[in-house]
C-alpha atoms as a PDB file:
ATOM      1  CA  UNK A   1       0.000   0.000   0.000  1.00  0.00           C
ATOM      2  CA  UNK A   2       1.324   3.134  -1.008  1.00  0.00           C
ATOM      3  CA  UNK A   3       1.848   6.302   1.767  1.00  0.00           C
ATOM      4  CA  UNK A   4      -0.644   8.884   0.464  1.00  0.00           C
ATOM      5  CA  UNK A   5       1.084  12.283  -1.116  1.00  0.00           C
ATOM      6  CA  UNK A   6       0.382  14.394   2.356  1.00  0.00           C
ATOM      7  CA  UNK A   7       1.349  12.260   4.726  1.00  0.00           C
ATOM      8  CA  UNK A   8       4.773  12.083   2.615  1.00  0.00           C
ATOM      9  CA  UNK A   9       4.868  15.622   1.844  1.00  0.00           C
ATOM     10  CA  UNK A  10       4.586  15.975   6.380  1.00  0.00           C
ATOM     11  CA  UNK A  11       7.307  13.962   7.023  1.00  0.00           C
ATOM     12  CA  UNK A  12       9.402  15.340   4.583  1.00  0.00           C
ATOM     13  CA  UNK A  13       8.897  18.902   5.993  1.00  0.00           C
ATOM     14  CA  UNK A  14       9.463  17.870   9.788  1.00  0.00           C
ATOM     15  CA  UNK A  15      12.760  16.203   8.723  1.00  0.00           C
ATOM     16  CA  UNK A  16      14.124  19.597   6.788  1.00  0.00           C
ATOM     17  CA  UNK A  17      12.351  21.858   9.669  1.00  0.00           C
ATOM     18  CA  UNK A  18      14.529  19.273  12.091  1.00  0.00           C
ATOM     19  CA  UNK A  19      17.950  19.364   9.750  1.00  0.00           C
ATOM     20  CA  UNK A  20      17.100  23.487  10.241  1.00  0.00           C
ATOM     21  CA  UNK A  21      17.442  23.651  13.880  1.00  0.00           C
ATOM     22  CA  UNK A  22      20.339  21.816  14.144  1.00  0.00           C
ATOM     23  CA  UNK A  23      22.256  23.798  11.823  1.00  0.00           C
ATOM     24  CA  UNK A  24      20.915  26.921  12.563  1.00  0.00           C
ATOM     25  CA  UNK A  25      23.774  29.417  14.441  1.00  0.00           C
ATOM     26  CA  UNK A  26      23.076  30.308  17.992  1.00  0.00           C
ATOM     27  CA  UNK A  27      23.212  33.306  19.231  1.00  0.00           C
ATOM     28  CA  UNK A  28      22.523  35.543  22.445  1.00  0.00           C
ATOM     29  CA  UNK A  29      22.612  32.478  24.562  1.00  0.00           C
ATOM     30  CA  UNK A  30      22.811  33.680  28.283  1.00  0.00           C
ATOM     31  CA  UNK A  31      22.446  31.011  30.342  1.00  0.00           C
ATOM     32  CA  UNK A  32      22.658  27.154  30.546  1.00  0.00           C
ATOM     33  CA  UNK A  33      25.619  24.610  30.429  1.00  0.00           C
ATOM     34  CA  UNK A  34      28.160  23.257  28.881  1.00  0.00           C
ATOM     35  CA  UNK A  35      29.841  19.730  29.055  1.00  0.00           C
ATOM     36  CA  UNK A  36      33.837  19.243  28.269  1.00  0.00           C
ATOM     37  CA  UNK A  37      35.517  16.423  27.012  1.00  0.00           C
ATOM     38  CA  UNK A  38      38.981  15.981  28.769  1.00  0.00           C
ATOM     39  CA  UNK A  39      41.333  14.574  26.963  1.00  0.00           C
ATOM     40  CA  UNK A  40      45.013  14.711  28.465  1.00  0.00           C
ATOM     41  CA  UNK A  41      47.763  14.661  26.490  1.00  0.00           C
ATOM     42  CA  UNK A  42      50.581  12.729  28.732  1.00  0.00           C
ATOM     43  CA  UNK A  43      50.496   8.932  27.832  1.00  0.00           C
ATOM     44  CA  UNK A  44      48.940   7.080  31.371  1.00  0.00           C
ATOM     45  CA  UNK A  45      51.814   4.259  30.634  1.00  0.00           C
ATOM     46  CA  UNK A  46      54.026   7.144  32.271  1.00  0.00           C
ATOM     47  CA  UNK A  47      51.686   8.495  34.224  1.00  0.00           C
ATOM     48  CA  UNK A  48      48.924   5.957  35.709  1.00  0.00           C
ATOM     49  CA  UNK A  49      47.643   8.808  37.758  1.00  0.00           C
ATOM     50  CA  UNK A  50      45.724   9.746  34.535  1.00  0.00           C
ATOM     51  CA  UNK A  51      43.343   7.252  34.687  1.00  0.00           C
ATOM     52  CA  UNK A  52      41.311   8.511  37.412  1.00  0.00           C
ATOM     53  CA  UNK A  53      41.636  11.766  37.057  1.00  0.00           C
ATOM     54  CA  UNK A  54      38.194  13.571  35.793  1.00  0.00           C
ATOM     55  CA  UNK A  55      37.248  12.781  32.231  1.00  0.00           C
ATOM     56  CA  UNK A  56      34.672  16.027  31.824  1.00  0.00           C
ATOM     57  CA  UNK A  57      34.153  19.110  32.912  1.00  0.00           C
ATOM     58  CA  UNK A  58      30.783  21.328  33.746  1.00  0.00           C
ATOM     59  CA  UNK A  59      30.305  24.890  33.207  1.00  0.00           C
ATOM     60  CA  UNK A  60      27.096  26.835  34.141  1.00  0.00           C
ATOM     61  CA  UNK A  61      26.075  30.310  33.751  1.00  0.00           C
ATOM     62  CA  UNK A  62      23.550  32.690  34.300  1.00  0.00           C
ATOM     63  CA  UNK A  63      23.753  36.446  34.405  1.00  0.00           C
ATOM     64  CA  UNK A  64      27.799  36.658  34.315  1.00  0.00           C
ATOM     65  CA  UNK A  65      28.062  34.090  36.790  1.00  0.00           C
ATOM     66  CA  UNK A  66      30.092  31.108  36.210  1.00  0.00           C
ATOM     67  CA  UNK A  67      30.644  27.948  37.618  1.00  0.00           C
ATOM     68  CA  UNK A  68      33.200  24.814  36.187  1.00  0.00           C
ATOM     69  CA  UNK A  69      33.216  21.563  38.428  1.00  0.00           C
ATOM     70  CA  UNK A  70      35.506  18.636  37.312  1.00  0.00           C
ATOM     71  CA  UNK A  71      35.077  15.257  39.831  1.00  0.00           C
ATOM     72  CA  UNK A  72      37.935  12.584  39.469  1.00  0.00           C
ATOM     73  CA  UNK A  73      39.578   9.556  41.917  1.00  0.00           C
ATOM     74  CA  UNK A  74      36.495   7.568  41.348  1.00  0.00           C
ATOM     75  CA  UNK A  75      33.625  10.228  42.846  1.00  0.00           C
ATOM     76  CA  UNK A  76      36.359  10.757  46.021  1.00  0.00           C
ATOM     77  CA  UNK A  77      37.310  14.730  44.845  1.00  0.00           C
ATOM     78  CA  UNK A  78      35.586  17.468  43.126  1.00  0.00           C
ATOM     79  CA  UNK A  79      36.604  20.220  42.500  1.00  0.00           C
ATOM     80  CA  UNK A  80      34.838  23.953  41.754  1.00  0.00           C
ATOM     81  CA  UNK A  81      35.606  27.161  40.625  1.00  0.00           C
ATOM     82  CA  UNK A  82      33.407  30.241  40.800  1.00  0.00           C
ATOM     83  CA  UNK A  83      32.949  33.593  39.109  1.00  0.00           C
ATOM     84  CA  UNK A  84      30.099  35.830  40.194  1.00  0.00           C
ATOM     85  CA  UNK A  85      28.607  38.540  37.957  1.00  0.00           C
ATOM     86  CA  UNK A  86      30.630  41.168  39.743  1.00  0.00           C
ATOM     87  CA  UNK A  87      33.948  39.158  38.773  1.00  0.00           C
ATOM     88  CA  UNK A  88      34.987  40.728  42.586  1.00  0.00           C
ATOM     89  CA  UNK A  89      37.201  37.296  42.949  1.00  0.00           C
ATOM     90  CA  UNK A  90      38.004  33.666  41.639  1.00  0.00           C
ATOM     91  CA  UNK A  91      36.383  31.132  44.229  1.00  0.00           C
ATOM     92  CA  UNK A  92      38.013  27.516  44.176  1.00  0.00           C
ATOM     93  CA  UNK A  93      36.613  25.168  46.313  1.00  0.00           C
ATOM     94  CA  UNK A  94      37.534  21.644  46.718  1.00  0.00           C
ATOM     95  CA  UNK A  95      35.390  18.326  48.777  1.00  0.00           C
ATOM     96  CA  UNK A  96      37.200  15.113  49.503  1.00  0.00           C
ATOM     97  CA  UNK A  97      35.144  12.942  51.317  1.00  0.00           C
ATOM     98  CA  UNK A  98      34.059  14.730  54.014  1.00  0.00           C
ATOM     99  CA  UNK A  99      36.362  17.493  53.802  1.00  0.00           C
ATOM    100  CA  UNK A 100      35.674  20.463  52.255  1.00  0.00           C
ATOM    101  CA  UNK A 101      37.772  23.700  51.443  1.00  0.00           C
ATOM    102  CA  UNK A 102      37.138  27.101  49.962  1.00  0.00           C
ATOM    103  CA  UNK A 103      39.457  29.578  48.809  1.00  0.00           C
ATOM    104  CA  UNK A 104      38.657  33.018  47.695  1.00  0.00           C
ATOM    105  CA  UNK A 105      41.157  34.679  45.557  1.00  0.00           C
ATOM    106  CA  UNK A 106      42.602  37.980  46.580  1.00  0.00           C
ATOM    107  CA  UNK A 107      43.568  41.134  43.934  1.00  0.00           C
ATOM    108  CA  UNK A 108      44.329  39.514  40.618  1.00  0.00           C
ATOM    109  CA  UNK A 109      44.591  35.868  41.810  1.00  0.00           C
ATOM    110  CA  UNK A 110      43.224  33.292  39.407  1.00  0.00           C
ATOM    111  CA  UNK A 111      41.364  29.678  40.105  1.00  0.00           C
ATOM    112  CA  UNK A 112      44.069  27.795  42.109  1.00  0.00           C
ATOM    113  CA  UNK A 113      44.987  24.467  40.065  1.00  0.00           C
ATOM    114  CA  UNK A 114      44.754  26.581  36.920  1.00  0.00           C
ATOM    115  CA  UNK A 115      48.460  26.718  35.994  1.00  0.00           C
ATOM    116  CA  UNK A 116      49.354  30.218  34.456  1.00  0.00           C
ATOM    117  CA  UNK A 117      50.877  30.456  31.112  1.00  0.00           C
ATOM    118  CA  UNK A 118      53.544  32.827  31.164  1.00  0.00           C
ATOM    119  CA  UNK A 119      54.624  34.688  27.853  1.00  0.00           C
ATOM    120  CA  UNK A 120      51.253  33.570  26.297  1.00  0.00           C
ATOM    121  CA  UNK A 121      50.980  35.193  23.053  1.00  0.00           C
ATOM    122  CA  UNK A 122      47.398  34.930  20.753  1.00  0.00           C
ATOM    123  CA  UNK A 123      47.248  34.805  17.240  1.00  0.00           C
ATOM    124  CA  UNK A 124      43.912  35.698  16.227  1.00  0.00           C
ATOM    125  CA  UNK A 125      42.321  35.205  12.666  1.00  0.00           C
ATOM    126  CA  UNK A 126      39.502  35.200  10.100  1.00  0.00           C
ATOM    127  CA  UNK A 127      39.256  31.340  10.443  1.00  0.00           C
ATOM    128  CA  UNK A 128      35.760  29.775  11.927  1.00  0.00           C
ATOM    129  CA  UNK A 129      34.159  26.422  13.188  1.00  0.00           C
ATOM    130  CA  UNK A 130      30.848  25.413  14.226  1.00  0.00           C
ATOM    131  CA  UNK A 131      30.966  24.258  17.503  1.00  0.00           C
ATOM    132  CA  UNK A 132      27.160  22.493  18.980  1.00  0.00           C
ATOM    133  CA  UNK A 133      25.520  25.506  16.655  1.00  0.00           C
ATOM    134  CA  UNK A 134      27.977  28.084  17.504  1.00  0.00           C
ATOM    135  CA  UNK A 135      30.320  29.648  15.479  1.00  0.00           C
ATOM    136  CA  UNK A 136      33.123  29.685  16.516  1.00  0.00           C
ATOM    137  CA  UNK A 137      36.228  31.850  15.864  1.00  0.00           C
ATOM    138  CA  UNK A 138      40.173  30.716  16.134  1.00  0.00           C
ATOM    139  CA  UNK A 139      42.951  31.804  17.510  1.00  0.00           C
ATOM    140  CA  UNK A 140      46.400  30.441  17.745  1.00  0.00           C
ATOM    141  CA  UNK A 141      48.388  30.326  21.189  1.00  0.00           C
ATOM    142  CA  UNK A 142      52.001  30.117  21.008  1.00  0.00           C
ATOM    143  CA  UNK A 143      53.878  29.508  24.608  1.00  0.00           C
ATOM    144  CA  UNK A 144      57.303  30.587  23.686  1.00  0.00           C
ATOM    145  CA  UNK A 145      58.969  29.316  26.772  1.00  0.00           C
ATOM    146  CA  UNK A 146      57.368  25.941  26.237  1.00  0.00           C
ATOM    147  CA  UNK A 147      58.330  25.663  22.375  1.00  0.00           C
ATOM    148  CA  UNK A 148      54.280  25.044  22.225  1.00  0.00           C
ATOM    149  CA  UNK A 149      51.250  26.059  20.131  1.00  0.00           C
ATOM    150  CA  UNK A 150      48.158  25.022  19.732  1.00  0.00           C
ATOM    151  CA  UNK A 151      44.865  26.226  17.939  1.00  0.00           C
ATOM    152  CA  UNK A 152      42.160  27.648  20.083  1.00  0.00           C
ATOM    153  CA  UNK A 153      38.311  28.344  19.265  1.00  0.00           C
ATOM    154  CA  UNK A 154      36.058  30.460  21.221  1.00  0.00           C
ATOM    155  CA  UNK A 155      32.299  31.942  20.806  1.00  0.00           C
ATOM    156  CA  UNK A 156      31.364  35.404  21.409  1.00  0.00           C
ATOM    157  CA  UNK A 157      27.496  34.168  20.743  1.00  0.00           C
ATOM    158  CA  UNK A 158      27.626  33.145  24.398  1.00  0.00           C
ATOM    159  CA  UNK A 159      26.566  36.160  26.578  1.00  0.00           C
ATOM    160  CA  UNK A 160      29.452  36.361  29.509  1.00  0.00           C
ATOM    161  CA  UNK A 161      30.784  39.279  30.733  1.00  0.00           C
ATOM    162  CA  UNK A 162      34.826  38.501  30.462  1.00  0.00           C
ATOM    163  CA  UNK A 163      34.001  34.761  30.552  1.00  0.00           C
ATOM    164  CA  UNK A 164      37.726  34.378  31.185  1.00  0.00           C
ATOM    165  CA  UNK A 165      38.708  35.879  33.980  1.00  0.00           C
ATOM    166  CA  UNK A 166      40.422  34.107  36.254  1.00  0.00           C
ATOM    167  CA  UNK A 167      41.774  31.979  33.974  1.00  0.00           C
ATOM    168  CA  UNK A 168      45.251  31.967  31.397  1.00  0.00           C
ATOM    169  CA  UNK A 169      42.961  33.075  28.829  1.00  0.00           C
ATOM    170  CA  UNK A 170      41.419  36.468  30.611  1.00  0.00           C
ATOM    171  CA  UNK A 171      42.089  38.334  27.306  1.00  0.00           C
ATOM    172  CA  UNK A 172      39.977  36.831  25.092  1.00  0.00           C
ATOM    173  CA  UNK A 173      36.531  37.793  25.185  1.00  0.00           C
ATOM    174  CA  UNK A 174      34.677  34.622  24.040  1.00  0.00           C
ATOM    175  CA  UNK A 175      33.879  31.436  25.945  1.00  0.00           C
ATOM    176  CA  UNK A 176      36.534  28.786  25.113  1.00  0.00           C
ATOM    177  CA  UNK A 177      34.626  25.657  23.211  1.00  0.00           C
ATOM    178  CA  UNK A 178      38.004  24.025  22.061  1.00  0.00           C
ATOM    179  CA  UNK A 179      41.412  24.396  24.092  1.00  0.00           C
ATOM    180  CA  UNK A 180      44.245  23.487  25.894  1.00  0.00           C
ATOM    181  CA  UNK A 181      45.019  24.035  29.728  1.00  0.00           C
ATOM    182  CA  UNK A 182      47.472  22.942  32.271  1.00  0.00           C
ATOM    183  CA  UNK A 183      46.193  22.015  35.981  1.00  0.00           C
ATOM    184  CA  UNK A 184      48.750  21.411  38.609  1.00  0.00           C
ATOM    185  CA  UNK A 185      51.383  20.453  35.826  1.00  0.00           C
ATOM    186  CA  UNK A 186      49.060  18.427  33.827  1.00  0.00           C
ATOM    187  CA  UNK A 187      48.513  19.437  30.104  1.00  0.00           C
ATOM    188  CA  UNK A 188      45.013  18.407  28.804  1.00  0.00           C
ATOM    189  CA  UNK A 189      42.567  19.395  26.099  1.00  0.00           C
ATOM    190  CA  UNK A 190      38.877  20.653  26.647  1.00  0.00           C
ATOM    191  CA  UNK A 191      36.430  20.348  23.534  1.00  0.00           C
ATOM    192  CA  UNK A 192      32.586  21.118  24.349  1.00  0.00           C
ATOM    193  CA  UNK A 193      30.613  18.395  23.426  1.00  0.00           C
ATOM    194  CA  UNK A 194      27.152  19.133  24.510  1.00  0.00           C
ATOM    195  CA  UNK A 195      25.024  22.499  25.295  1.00  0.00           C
ATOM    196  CA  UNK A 196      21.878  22.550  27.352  1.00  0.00           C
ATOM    197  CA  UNK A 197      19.992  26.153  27.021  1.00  0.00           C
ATOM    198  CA  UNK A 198      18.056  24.454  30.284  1.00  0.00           C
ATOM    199  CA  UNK A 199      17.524  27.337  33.485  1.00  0.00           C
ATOM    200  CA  UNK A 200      20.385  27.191  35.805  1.00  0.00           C
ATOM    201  CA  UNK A 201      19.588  28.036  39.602  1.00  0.00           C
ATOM    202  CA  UNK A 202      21.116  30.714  41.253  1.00  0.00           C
ATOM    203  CA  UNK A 203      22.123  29.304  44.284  1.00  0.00           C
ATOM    204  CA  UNK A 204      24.479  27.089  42.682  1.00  0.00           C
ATOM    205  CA  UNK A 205      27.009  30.578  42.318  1.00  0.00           C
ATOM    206  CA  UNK A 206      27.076  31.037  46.168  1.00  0.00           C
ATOM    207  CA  UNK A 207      29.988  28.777  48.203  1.00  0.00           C
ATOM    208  CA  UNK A 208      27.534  26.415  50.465  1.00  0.00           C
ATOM    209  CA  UNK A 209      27.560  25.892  53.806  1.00  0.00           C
ATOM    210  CA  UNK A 210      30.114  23.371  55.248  1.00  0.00           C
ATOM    211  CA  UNK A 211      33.003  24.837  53.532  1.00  0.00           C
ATOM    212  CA  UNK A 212      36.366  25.551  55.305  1.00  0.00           C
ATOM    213  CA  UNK A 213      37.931  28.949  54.480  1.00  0.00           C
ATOM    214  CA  UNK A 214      41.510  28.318  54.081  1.00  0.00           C
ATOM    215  CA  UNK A 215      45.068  29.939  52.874  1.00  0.00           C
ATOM    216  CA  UNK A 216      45.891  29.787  49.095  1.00  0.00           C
ATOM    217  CA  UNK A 217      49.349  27.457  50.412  1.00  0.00           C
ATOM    218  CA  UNK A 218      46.831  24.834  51.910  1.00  0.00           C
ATOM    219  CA  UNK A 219      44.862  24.497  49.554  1.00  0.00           C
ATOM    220  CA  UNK A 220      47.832  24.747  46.686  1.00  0.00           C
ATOM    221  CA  UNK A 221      49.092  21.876  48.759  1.00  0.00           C
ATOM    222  CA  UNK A 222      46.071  19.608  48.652  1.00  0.00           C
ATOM    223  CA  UNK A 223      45.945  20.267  44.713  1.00  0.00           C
ATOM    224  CA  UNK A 224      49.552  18.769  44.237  1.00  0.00           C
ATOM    225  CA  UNK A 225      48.470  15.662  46.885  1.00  0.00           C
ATOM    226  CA  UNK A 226      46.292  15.276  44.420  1.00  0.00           C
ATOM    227  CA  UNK A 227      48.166  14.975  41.280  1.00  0.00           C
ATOM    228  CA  UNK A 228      51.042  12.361  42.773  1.00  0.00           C
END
């Protein structure tokens, strides 16, 4: 039995009006999250500490607020880092087991764990890549002391009031969708591999209770525990 004409001539449209939507460049997004693939780039043969060492990060935001949370040793750490909407300071906090420490950056001081790239020079261009809808633009970073460079993409689309503050990348004004970072040492690449335009709750911004205000050396200290 053949499909009649208008049934045909339905599913044809919902499958273009579906290819549409997914190709279709966002823009003015303000709020939801974002999910990272990790992907480090030291072989685990040489360093077995690798393997259970968080696999994804998640950033939410809402209203200049930021929040990126990365959990690794099997569930037993997670760590946090926090920008609020008045960028006043970087927050890191960190919860192992039942212990849980905040830190909350002082001046110009930067997520701890976040290794700073010194001599960082960026190379922007007219290149582009869709990222999840966005597009993206490029920019190449060249770390002359480290003899490294590596290709960088970033989305101004994504409305975040210097969504890089805290971080090596503080001068570029575009939330990072494909890049490299070091953490304590440990060179790794971020890609975004999922966006959720979903309602984020406001709460989630503030340092809860339970947390343990301590000194930038403590909690420096705990971070490199953590990587041996």
């Amino acid at each position: 039995m053949q499909m009649p004409l208008k049934i045909i001539s339905i599913i044809l449209f919902s499958i273009t009006m579906f290819l549409y939507s997914c190709n279709k460049e966002k823009t003015d997004v303000d709020e939801g999250v974002i999910k990272y693939k990790i992907t480090y780039l030291e072989d685990e043969s040489t360093n077995p500490v690798i393997s259970i060492m968080p696999k994804s990060l998640i950033m939410r935001f809402k209203d200049n607020s930021v929040i990126m949370e990365v959990e690794g040793w099997l569930g037993i750490f997670k760590s946090s880092f926090i920008k609020n909407r008045n960028d006043s300071q970087a927050v890191t906090l960190l919860k192992m087991l039942n212990k849980k420490y905040c830190y909350c950056g002082q001046g110009k001081d930067g997520y701890i764990g976040f290794d700073a790239y010194n001599n960082i020079k960026i190379i922007h261009d007219d290149s582009t890549k869709n990222i999840l809808g966005f597009n993206c633009k490029h920019a190449k970073a060249v770390l002359s002391d480290k003899n490294i460079e590596f290709d960088i993409y970033y989305t101004d689309k994504i409305k975040i009031k210097n969504p890089n503050k805290f971080t090596p990348y503080q001068n570029i004004q575009g939330v990072l969708m494909d890049f490299q970072i070091e953490m304590n040492g440990l060179p790794m690449h971020l890609t975004a591999t999922e966006f959720k335009p979903v309602n984020v709750d406001d709460k989630i911004f503030k340092v809860p209770e339970g947390y343990k205000n301590v000194e930038r050396q403590e909690i420096d200290k705990i971070f490199s525990s953590i990587e041996k």
